[in-house]
Protein backbone atom coordinates (compact mmCIF):
# COMPACT_ATOMS: atom_id res chain seq x y z
CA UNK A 1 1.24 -10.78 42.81
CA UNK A 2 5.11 -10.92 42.34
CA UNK A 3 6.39 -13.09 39.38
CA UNK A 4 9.03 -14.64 41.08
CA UNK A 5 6.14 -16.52 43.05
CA UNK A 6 4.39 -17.56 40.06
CA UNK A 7 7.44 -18.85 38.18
CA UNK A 8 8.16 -20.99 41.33
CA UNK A 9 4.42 -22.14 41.64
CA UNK A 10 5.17 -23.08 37.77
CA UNK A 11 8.65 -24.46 38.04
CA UNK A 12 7.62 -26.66 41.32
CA UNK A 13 4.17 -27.54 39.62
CA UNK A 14 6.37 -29.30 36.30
CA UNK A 15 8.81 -30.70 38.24
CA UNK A 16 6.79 -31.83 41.07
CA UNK A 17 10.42 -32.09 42.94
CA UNK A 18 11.39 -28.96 45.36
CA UNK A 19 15.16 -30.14 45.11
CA UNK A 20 14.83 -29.72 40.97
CA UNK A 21 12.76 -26.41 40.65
CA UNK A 22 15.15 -24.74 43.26
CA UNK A 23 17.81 -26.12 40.97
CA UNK A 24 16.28 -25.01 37.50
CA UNK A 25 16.10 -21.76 38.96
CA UNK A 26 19.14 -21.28 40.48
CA UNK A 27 18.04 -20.27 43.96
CA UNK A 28 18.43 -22.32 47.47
CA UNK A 29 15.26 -24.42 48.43
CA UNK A 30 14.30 -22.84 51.33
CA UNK A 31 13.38 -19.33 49.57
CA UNK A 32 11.85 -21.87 47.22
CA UNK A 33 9.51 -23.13 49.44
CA UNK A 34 9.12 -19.56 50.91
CA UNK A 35 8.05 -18.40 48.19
CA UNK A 36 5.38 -21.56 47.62
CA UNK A 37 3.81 -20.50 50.82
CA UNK A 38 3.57 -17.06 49.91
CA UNK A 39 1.92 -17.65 46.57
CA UNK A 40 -0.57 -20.35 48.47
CA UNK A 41 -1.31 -17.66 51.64
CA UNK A 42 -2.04 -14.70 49.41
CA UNK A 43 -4.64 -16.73 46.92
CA UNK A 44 -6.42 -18.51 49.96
CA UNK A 45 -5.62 -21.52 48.39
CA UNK A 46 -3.56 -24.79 48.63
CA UNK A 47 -1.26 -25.37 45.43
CA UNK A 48 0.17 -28.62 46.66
CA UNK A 49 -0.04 -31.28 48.83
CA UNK A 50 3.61 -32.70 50.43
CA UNK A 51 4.50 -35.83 52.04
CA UNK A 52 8.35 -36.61 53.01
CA UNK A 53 8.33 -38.31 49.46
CA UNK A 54 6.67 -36.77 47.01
CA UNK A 55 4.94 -33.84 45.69
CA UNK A 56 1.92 -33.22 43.74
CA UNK A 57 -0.78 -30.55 42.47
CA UNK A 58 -4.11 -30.07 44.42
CA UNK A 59 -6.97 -30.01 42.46
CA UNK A 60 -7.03 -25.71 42.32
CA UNK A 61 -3.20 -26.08 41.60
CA UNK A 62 -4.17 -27.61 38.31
CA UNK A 63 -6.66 -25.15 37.40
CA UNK A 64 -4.13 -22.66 38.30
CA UNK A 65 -1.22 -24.14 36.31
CA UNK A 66 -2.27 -23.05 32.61
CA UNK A 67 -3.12 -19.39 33.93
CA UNK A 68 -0.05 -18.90 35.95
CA UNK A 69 1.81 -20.10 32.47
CA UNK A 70 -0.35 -17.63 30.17
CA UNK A 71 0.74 -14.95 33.01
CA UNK A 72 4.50 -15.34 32.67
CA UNK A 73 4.11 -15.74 28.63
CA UNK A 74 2.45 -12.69 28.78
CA UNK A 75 5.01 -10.82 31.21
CA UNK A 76 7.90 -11.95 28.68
CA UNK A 77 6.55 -10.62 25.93
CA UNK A 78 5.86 -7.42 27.41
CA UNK A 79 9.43 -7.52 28.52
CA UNK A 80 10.60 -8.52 24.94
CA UNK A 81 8.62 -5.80 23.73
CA UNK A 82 9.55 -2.82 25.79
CA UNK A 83 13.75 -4.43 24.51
CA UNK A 84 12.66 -3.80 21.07
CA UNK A 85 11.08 -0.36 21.51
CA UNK A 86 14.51 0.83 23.44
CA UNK A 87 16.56 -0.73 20.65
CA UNK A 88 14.55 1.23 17.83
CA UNK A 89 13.77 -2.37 16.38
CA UNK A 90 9.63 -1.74 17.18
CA UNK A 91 7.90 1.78 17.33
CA UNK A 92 6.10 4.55 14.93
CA UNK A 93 7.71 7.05 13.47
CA UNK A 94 5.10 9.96 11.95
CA UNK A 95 6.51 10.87 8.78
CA UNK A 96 5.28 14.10 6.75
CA UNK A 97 5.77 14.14 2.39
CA UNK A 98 4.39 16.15 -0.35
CA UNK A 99 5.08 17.09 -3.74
CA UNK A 100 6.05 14.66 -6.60
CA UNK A 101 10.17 14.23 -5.48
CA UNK A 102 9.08 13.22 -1.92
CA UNK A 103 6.13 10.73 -3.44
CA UNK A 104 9.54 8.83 -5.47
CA UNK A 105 11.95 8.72 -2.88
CA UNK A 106 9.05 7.90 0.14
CA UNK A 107 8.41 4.15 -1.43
CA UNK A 108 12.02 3.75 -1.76
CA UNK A 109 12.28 4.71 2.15
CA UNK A 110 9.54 2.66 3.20
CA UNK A 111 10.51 -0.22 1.32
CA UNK A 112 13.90 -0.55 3.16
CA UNK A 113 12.44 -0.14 6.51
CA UNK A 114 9.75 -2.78 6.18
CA UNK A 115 12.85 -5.22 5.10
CA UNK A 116 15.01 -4.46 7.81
CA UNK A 117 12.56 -3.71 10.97
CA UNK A 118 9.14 -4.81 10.15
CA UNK A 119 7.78 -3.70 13.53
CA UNK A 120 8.11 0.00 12.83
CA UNK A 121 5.73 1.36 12.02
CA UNK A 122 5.63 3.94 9.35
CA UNK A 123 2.95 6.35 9.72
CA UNK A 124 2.63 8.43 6.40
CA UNK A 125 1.08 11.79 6.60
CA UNK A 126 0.66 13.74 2.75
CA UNK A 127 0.47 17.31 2.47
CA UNK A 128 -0.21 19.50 -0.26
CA UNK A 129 3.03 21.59 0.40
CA UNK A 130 6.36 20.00 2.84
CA UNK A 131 6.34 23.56 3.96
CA UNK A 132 3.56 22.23 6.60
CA UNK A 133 5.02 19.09 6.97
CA UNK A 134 8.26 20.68 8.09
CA UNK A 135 6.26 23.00 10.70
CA UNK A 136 4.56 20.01 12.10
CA UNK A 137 8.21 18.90 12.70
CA UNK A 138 8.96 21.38 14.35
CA UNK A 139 5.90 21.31 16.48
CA UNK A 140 6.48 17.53 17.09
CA UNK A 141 3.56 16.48 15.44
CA UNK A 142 5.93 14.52 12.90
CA UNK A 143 8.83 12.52 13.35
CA UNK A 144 10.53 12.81 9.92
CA UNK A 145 9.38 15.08 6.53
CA UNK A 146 10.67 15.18 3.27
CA UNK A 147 11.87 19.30 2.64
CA UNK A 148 14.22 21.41 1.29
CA UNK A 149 17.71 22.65 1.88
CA UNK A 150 18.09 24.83 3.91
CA UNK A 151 16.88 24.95 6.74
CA UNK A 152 16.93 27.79 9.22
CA UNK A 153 15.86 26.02 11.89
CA UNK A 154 18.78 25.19 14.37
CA UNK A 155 16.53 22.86 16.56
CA UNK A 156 16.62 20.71 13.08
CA UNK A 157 18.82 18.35 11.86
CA UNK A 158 18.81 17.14 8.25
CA UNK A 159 19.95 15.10 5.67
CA UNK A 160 20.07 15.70 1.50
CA UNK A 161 18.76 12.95 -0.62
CA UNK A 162 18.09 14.52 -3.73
CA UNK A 163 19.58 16.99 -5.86
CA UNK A 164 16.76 18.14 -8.51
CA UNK A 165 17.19 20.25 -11.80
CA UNK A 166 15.07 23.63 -12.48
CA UNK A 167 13.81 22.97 -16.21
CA UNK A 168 10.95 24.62 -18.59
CA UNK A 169 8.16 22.73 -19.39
CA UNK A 170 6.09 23.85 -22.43
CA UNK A 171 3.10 22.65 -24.63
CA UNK A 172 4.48 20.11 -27.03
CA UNK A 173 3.12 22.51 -29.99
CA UNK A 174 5.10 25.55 -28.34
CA UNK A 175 7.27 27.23 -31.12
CA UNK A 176 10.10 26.81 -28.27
CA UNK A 177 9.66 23.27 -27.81
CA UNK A 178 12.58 21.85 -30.72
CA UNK A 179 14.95 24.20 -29.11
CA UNK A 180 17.54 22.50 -26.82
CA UNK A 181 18.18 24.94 -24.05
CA UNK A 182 15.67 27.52 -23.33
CA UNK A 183 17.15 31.17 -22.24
CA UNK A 184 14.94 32.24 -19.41
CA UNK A 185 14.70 36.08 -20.74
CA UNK A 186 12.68 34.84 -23.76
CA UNK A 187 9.86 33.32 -21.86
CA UNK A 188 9.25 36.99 -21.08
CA UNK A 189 5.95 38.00 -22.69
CA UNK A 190 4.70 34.32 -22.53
CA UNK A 191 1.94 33.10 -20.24
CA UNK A 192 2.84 31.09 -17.12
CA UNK A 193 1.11 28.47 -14.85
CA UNK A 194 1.70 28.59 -11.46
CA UNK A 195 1.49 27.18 -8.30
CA UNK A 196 -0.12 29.19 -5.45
CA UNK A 197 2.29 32.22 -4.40
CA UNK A 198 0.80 32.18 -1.07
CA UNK A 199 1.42 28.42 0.00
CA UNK A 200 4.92 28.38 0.81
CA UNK A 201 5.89 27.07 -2.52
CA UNK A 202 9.64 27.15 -2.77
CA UNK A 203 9.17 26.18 -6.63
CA UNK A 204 6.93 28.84 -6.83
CA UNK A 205 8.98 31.39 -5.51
CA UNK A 206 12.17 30.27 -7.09
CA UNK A 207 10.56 30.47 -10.61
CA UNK A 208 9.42 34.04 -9.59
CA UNK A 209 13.09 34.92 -8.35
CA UNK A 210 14.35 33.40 -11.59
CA UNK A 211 11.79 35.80 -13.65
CA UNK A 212 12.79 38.83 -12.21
CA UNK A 213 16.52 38.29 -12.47
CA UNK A 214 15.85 37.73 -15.95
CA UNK A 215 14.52 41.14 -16.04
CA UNK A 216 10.57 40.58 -16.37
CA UNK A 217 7.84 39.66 -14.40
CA UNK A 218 6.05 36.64 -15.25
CA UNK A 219 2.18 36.60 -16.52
CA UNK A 220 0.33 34.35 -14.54
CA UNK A 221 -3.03 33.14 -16.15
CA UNK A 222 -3.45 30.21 -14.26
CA UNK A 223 -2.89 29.10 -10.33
CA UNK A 224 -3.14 25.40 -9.68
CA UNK A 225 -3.01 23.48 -6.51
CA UNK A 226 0.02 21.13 -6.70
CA UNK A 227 3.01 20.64 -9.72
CA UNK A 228 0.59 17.66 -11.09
CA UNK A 229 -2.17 20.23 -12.22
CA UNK A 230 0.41 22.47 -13.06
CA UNK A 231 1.76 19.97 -15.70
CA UNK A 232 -1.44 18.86 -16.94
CA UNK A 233 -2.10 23.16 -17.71
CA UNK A 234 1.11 23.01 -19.83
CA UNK A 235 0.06 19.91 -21.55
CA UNK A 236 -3.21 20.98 -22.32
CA UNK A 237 -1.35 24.58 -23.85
CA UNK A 238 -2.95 26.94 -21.11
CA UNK A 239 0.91 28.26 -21.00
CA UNK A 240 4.33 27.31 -19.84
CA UNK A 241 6.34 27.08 -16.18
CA UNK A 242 9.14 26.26 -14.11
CA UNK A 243 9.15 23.27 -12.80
CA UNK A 244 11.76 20.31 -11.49
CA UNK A 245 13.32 17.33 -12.64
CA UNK A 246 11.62 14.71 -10.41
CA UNK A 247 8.30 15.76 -11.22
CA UNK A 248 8.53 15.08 -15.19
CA UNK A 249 7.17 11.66 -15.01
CA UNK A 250 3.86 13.17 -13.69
CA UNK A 251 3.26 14.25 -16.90
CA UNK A 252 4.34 12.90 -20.35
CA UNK A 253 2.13 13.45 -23.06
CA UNK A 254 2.17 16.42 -24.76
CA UNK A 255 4.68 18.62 -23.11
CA UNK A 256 8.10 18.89 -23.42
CA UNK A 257 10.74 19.47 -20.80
CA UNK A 258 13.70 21.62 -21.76
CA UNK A 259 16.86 22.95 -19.37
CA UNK A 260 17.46 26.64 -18.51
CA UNK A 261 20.36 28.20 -19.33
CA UNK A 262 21.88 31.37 -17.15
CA UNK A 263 19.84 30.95 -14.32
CA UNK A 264 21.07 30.91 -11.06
CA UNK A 265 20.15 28.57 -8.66
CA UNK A 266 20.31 25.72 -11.11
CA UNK A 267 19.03 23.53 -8.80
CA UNK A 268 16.79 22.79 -5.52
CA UNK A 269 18.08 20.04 -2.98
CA UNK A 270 15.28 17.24 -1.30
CA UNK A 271 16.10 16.60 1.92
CA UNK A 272 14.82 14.08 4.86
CA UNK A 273 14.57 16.51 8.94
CA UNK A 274 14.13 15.52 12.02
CA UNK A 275 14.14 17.18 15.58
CA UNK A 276 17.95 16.98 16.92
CA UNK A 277 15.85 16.74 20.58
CA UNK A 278 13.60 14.07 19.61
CA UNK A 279 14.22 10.92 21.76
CA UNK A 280 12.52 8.06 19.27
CA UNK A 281 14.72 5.20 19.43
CA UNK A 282 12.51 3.73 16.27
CA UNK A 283 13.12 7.70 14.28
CA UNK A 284 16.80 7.06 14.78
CA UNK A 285 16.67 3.26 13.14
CA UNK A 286 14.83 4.98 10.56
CA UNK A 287 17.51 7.37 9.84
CA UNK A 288 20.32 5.16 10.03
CA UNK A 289 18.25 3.04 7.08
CA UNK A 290 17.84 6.16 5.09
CA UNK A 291 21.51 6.47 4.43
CA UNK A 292 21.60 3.44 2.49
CA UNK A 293 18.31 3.62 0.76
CA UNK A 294 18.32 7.43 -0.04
CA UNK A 295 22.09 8.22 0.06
CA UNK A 296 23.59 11.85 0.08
CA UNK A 297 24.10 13.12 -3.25
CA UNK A 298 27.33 13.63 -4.63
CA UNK A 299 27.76 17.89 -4.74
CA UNK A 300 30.75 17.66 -6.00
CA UNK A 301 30.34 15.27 -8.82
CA UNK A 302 27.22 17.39 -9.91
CA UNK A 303 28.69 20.71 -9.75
CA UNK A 304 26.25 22.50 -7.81
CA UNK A 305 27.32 25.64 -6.10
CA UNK A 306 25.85 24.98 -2.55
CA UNK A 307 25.69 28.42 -1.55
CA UNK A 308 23.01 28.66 -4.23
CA UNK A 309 20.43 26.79 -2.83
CA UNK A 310 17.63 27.83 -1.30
CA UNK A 311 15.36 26.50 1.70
CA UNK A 312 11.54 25.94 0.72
CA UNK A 313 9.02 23.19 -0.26
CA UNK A 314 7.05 22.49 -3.32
């Protein structure tokens, strides 16, 4: 059944007036009345019944009048619809996060999408390390994923949002714990908490990196599953760790945080990728948002040597 036919049925039936339907619609009155006739033929059924005066609805032209308008309400939506999913303004966009920086800056992202396009949907996948979330990117099983700079993955493309200090934590009893700055070398003979070395923990292996530049290996008496256990080890005085700047409010009472001094990289970088190939109108609305409600830290103002920083998750 073509549409055109039904919004002439429609048009004819609410003006009851040939002349004023062909008008409202902009077309001649004889493909008007074509039309009528095709409409009538194909549903077995008489829609009106014409003198040389008037015009009015048969009894199954009635019945037919409210479906006919449901039909075209219907069509326009769908029409309306498939505009907003080509603009980006309605869609889903699969979006991977883990670790305690990415659970900050993800309700900050959200947020600002919901304001601007409501009809995206944001579909919010956690893992226990963005290592996975960035391989499901790759795989195009997500959309977006909070990670870490860099990444060696030219099919990628990727944004910084965060720029995130390596610190000690230690009990809040620890004889270290009233010094300002702690030199990494002394931590040598003490007893460090850890997250699993064979996750794909780029905290993990940047504290390790860090230890051995400093000339010792580090004891580990305890693995734990994510930074949040981690923390709660330290606080509870089962030893010390490395740990980042955006995951101190995790954990507050009794532990300290302190900064490193002489360590080199002084920092890891939070970042938002994406497929360059993916074709998600929504993804790239999503994006564009991201700029203003996770901007690109300032490098320059922060000192960071950017050839220092590594690619990983936590």
């Amino acid at each position: 059944m073509d549409l055109r036919d039904l919004e002439a049925f429609v048009a004819v039936a609410e003006e009851l007036h040939f002349g004023r339907a062909a008008a409202r619609l902009h077309v001649a009155q004889p493909p008007l009345s074509n039309r009528i006739r095709r409409l009538e033929s194909e549903l077995h059924l008489p829609l009106f019944e014409r003198s040389t005066r008037t015009v009015a609805l048969t009894d199954a032209g009635l019945r037919l009048l409210d479906p006919a308008r449901r039909t075209l309400t219907q069509a326009a939506l769908t029409r309306e619809v498939a505009a907003s999913i080509l603009s980006g303004e309605e869609g889903r966009v699969r979006t991977g996060f883990a670790g305690a920086s990415s659970q900050r800056l993800l309700p900050m992202l959200a947020t600002a999408v919901r304001r601007r396009y409501p009809r995206i949907e944001l579909v919010l996948k956690s893992q226990t390390y963005v290592y996975t979330a960035l391989e499901q990117v790759l795989a195009g099983e997500l959309d977006l994923a909070f990670v870490r700079l860099p990444i060696a993955h030219p099919e990628l493309s990727a944004r910084a949002v965060e720029i995130e200090e390596l610190i000690c934590a230690l009990p809040a009893d620890h004889p270290m714990a009233d010094r300002d700055r702690i030199r990494l070398g002394d931590l040598a003979q003490e007893d460090f908490i850890s997250l699993h070395p064979d996750q794909g923990s780029m905290l993990q292996a940047t504290m390790m990196s860090l230890c051995h530049a400093a000339g010792f290996r580090p004891k580990l008496v305890q693995l734990a599953p994510d930074s949040s256990t981690v923390l709660a080890l330290v606080a509870a005085g089962a030893g010390i760790t490395i740990t980042l700047s955006s995951v101190c409010p995790v954990q507050s009472v009794g532990i300290v945080y302190r900064p490193l001094e002489g360590i080199r990289p002084t920092h890891l970088v939070s970042a938002l990728a994406w497929r360059t190939d993916n074709p998600s109108p929504a993804l790239a609305r999503v994006v564009e948002i991201s700029e203003t409600a996770l901007p690109t830290p300032d490098f320059d103002a922060s000192g960071i040597d950017t050839s220092s920083i590594g690619i990983g998750q936590v």
